[in-house]
N, C-alpha and C. Protein backbone atom coordinates (compact mmCIF):
# COMPACT_ATOMS: atom_id res chain seq x y z
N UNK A 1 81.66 50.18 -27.81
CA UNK A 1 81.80 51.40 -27.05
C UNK A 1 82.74 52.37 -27.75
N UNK A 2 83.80 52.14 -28.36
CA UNK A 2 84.14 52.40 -29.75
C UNK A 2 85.18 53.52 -29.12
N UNK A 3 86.10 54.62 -29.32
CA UNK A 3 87.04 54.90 -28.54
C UNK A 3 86.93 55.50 -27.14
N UNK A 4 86.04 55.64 -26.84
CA UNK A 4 86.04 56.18 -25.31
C UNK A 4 85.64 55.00 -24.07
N UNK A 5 85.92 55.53 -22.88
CA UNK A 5 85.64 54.38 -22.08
C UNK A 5 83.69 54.13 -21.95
N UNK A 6 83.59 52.85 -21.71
CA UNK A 6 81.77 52.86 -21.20
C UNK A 6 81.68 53.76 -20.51
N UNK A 7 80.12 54.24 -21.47
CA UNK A 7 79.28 55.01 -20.35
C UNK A 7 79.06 55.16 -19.02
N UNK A 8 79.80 55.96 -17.84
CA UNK A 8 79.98 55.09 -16.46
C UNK A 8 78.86 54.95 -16.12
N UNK A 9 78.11 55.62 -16.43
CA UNK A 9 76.02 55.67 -15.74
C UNK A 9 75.44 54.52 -16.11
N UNK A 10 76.08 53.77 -17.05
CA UNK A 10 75.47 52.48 -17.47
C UNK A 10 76.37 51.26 -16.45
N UNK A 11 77.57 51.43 -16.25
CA UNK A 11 78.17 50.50 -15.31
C UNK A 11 77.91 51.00 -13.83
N UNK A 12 77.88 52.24 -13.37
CA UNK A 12 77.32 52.62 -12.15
C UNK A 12 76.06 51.88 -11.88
N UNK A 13 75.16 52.30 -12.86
CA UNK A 13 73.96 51.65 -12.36
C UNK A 13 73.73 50.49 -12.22
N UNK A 14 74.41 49.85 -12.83
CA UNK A 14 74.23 48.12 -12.65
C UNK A 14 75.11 47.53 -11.29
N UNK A 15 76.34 48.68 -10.47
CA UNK A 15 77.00 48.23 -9.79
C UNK A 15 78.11 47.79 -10.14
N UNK A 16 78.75 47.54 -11.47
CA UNK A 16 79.98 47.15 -12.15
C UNK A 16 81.21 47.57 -11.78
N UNK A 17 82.19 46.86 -11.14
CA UNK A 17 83.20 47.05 -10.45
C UNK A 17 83.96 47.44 -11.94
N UNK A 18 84.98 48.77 -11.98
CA UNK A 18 85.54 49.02 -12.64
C UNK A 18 86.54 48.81 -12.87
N UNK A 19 88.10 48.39 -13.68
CA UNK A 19 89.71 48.37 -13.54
C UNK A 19 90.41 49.67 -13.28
N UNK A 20 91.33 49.85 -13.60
CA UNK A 20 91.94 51.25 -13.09
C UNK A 20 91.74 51.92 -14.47
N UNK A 21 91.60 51.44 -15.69
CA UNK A 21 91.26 52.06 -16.88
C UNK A 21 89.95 52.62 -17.00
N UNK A 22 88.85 52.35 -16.14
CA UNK A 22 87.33 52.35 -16.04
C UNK A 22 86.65 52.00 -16.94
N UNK A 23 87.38 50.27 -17.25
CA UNK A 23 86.23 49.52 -18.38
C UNK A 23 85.50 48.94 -17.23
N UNK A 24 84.58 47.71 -17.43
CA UNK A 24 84.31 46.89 -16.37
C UNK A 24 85.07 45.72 -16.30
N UNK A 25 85.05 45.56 -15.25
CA UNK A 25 86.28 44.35 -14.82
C UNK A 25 85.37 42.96 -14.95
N UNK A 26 85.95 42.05 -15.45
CA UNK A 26 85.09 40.81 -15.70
C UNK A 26 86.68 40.22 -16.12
N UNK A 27 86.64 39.09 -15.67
CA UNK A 27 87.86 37.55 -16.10
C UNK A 27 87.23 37.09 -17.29
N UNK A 28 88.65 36.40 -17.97
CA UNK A 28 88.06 35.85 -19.02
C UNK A 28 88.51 34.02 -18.79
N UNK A 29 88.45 33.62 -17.89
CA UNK A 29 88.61 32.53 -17.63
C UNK A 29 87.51 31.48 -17.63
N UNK A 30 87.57 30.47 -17.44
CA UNK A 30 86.08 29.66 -17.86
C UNK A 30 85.17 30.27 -16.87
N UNK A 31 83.86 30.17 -17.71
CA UNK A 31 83.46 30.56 -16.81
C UNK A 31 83.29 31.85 -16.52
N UNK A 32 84.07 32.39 -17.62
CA UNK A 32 83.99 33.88 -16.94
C UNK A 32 83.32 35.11 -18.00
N UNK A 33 83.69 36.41 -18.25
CA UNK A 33 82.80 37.42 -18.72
C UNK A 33 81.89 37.85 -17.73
N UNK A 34 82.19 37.44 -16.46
CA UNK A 34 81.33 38.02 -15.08
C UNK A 34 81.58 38.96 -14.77
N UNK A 35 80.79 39.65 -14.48
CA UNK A 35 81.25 40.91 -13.73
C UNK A 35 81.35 40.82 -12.12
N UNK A 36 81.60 41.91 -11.20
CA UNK A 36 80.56 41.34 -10.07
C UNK A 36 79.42 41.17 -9.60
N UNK A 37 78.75 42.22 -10.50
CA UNK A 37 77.28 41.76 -10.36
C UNK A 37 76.51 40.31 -10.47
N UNK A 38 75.76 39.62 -10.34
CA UNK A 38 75.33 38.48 -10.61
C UNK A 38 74.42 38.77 -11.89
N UNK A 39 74.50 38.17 -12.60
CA UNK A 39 74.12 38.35 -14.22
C UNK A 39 74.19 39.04 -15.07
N UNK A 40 75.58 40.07 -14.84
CA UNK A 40 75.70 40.87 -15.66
C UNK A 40 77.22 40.31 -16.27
N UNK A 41 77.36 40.35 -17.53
CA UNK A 41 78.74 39.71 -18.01
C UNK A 41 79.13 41.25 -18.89
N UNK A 42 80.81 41.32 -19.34
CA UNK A 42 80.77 42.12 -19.97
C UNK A 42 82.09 41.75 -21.05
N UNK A 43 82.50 42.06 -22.31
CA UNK A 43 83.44 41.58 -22.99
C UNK A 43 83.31 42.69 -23.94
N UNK A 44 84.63 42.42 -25.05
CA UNK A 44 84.91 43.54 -25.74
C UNK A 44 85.17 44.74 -25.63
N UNK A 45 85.19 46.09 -25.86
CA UNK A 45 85.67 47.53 -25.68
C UNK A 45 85.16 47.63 -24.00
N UNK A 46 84.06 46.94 -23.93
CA UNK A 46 83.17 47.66 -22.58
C UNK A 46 84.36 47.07 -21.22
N UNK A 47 84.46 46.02 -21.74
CA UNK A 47 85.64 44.97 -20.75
C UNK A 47 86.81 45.40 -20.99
N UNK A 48 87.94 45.21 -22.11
CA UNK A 48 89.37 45.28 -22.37
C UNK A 48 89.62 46.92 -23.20
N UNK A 49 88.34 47.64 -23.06
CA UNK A 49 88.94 49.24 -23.76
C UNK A 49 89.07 49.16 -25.66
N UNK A 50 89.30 49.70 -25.53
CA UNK A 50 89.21 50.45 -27.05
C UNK A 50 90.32 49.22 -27.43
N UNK A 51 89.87 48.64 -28.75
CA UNK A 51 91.28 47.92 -29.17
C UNK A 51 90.48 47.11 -30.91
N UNK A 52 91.10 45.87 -31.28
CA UNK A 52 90.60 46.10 -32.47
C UNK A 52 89.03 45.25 -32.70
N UNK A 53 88.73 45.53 -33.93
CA UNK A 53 86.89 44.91 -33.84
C UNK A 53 87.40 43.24 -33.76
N UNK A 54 88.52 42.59 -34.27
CA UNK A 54 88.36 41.34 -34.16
C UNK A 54 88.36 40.73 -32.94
N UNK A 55 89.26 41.30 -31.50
CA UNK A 55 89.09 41.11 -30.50
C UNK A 55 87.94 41.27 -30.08
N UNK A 56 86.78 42.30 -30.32
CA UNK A 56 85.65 42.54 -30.03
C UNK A 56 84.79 41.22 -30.54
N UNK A 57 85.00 41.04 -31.96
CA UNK A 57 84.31 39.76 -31.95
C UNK A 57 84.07 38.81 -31.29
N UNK A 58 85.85 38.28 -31.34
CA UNK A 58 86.05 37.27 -30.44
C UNK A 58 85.28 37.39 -29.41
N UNK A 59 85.85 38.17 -28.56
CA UNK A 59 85.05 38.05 -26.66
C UNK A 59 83.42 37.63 -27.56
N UNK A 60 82.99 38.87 -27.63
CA UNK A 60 81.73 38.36 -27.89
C UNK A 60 81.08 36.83 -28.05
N UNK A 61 81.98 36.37 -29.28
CA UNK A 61 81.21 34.80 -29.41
C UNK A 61 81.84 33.84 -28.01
N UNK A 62 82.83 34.45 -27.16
CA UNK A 62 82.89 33.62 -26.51
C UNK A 62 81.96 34.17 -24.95
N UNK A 63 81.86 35.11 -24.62
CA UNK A 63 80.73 35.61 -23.79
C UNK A 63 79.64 34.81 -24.48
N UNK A 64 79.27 35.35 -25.58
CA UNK A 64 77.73 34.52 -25.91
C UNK A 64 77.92 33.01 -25.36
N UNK A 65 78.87 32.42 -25.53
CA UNK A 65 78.87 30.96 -25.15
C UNK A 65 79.03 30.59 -23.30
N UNK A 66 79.71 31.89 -22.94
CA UNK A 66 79.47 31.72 -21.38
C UNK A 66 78.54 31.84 -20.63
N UNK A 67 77.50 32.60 -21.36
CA UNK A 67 76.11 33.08 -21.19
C UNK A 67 75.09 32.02 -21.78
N UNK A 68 75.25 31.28 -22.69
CA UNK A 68 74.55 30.29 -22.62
C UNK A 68 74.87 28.92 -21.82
N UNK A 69 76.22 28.84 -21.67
CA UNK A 69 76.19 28.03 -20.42
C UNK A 69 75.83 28.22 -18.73
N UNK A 70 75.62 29.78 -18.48
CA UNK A 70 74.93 30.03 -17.41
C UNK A 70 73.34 29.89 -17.39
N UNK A 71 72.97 30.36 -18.33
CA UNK A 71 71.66 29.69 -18.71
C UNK A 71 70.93 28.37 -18.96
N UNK A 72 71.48 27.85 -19.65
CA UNK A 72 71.51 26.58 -20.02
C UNK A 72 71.71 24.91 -19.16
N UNK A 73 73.02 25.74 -18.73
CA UNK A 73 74.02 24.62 -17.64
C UNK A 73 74.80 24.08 -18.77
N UNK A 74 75.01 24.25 -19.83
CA UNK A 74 76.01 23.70 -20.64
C UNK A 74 75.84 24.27 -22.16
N UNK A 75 76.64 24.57 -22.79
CA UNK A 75 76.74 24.89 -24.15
C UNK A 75 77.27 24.43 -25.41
N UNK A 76 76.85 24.35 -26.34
CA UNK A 76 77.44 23.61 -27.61
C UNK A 76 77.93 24.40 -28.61
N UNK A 77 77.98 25.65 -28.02
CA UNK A 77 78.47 26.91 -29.02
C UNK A 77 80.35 26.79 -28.95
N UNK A 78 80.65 27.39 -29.73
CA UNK A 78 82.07 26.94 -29.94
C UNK A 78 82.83 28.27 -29.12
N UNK A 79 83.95 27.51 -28.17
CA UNK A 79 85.13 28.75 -27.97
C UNK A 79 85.88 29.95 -28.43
């Protein structure tokens, strides 16, 4: 999303509860990258705001792995 906050028309429309910064709010706890929507996850700039690409990575491979354990029921992708 790169320095500005997400598109809100893209989190509006899905229903995405926002933080007081107006990223989307999602935990990063097991289990988590949820939003409140039910199947919508969100991580990186869109989740924690503008900050650096390695944090962006990160979330990412670990969303990808929370998302295949919602799918799946379990994952072998790494933390």
């Amino acid at each position: 999303m790169g320095f500005t906050n997400p598109v809100n028309t893209l989190l509006d429309g899905f229903g995405v509860e926002k933080d007081g910064r107006g990223n989307a709010k999602a935990s990063t706890d097991i289990g988590g990258y949820r939003t409140n929507v039910d199947k919508v996850f969100a991580a990186g700039d869109v989740r924690r705001g503008q900050s650096l690409v390695v944090w962006a990575i990160r979330e990412g491979r670990q969303a990808a792995r929370e998302v295949d354990a919602f799918l799946m029921g379990s994952s072998l992708l790494p933390r």
